[in-house]
N, C-alpha and C. Protein backbone atom coordinates (compact mmCIF):
# COMPACT_ATOMS: atom_id res chain seq x y z
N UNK A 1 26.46 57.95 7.09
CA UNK A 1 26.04 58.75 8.22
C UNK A 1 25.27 59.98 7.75
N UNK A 2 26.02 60.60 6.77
CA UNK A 2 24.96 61.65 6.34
C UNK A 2 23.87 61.51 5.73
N UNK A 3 23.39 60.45 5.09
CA UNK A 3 22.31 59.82 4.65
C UNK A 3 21.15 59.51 5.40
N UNK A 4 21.75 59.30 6.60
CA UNK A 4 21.22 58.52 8.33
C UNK A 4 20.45 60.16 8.55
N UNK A 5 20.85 60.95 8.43
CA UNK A 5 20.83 62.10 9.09
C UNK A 5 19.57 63.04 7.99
N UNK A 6 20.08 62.92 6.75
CA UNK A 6 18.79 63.22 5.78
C UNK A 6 17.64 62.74 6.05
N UNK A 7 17.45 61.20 6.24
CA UNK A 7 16.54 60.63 6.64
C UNK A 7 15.36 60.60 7.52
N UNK A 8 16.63 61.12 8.89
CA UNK A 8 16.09 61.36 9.74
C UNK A 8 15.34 62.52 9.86
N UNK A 9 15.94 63.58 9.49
CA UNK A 9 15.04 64.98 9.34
C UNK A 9 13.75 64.74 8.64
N UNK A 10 13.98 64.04 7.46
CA UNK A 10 13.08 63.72 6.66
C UNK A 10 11.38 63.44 7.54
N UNK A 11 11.91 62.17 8.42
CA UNK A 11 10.76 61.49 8.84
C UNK A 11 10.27 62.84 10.21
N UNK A 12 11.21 63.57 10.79
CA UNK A 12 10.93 64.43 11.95
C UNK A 12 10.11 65.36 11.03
N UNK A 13 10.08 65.74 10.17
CA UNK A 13 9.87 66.50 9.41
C UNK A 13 8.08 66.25 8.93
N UNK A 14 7.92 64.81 8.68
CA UNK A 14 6.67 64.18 8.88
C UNK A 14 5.98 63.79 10.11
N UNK A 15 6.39 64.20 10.55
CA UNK A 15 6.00 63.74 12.39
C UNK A 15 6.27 62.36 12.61
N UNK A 16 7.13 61.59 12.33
CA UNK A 16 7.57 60.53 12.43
C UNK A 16 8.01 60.30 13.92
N UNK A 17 8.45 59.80 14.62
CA UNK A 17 9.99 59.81 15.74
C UNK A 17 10.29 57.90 15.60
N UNK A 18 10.31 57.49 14.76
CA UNK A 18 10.78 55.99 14.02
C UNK A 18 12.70 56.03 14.77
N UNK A 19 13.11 55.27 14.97
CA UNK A 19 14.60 55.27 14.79
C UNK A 19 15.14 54.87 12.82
N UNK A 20 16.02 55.63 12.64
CA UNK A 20 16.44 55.10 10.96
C UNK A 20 17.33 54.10 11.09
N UNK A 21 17.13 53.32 10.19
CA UNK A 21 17.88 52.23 9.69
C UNK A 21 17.86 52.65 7.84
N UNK A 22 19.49 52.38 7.89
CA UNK A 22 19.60 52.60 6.62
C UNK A 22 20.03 51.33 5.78
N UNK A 23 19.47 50.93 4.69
CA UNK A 23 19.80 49.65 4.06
C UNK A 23 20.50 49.83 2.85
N UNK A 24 21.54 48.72 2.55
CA UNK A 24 22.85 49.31 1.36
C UNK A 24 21.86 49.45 0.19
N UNK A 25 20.71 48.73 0.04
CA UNK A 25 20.13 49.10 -1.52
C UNK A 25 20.36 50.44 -1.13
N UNK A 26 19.23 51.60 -0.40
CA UNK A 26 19.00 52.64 -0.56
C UNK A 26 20.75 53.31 -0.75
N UNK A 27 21.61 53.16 -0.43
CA UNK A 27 22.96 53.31 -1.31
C UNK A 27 23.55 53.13 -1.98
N UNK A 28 22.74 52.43 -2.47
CA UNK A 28 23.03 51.96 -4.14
C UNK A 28 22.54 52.99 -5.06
N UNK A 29 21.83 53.99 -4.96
CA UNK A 29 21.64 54.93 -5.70
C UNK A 29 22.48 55.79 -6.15
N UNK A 30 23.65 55.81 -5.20
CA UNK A 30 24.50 57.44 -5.20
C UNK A 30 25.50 56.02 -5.85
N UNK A 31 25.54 55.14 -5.99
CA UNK A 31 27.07 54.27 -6.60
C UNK A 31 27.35 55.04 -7.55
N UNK A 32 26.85 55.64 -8.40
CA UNK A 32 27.75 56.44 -9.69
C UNK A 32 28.12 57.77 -9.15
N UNK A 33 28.30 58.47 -7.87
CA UNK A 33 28.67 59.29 -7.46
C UNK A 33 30.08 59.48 -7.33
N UNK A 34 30.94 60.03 -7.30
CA UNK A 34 32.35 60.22 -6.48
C UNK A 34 31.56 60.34 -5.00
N UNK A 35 32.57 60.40 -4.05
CA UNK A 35 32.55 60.41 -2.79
C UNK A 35 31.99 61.89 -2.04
N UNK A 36 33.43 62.61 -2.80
CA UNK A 36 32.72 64.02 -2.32
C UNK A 36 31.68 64.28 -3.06
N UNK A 37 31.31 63.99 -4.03
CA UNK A 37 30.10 64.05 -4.92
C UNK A 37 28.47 64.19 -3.54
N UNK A 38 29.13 62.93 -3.35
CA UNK A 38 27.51 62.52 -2.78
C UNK A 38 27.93 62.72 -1.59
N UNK A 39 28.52 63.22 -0.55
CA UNK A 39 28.76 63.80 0.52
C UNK A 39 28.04 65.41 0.76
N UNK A 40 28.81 66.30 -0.32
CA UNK A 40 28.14 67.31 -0.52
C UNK A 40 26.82 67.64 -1.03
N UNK A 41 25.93 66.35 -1.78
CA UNK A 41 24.95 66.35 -2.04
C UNK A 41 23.78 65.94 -1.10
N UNK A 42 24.23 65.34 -0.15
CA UNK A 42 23.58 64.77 0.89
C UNK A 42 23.57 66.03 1.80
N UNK A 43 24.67 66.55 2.21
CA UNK A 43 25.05 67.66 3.64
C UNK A 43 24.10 69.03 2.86
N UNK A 44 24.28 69.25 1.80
CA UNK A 44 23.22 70.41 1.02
C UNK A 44 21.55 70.14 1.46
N UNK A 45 21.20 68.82 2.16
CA UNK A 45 19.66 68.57 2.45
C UNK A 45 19.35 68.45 3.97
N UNK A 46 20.48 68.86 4.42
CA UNK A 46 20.71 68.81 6.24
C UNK A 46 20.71 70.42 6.33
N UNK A 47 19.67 70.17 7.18
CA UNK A 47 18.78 71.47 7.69
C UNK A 47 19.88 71.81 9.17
N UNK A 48 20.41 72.48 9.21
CA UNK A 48 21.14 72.41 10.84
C UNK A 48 20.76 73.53 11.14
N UNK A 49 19.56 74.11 11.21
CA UNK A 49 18.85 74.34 12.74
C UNK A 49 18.06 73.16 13.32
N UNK A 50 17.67 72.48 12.55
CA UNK A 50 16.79 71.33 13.12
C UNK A 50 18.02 69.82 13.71
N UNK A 51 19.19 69.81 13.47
CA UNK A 51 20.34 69.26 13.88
C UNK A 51 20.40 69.38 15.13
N UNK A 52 20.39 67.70 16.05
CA UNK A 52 21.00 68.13 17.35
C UNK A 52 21.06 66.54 17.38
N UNK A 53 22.77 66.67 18.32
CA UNK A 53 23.14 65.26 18.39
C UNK A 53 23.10 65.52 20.03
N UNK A 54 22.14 64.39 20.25
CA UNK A 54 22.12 63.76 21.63
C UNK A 54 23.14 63.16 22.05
N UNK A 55 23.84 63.07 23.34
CA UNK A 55 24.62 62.68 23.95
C UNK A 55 24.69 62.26 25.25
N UNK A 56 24.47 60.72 25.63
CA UNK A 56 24.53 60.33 26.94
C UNK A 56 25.61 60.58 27.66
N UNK A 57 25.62 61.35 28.70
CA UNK A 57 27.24 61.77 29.35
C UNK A 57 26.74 60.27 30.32
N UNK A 58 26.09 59.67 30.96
CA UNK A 58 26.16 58.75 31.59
C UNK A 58 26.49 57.38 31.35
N UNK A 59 26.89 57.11 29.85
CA UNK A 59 27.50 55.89 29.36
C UNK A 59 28.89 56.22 28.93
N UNK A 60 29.36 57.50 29.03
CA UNK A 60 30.25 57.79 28.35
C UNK A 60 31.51 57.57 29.44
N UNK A 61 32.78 57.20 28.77
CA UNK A 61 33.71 56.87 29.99
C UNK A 61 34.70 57.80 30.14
């Protein structure tokens, strides 16, 4: 998820508006990571002013 979220800034960031799909190769990179390793290495490239999670209140039950 936080990877999803790097990504995404990434491409907003290029003027993209693509939906991300993330594929296990591209997580195959961090495999020699610990967990929190690459958690905190990922969340260190998340910009959160540019962060905003949309939320349909009309599907929601």
């Amino acid at each position: 998820l936080v990877y999803g979220v790097v990504k995404l800034q990434e491409r907003v960031a290029n003027g993209e508006a693509a939906p991300v799909t993330v594929k296990p190769y591209e997580l195959e990179e961090f495999s020699d990571l610990e967990r929190d390793e690459l958690v905190d290495k990922l969340a260190d490239q998340i910009d959160d002013d540019e962060l905003v999670m949309r939320y349909n209140f009309a599907d929601s039950p």
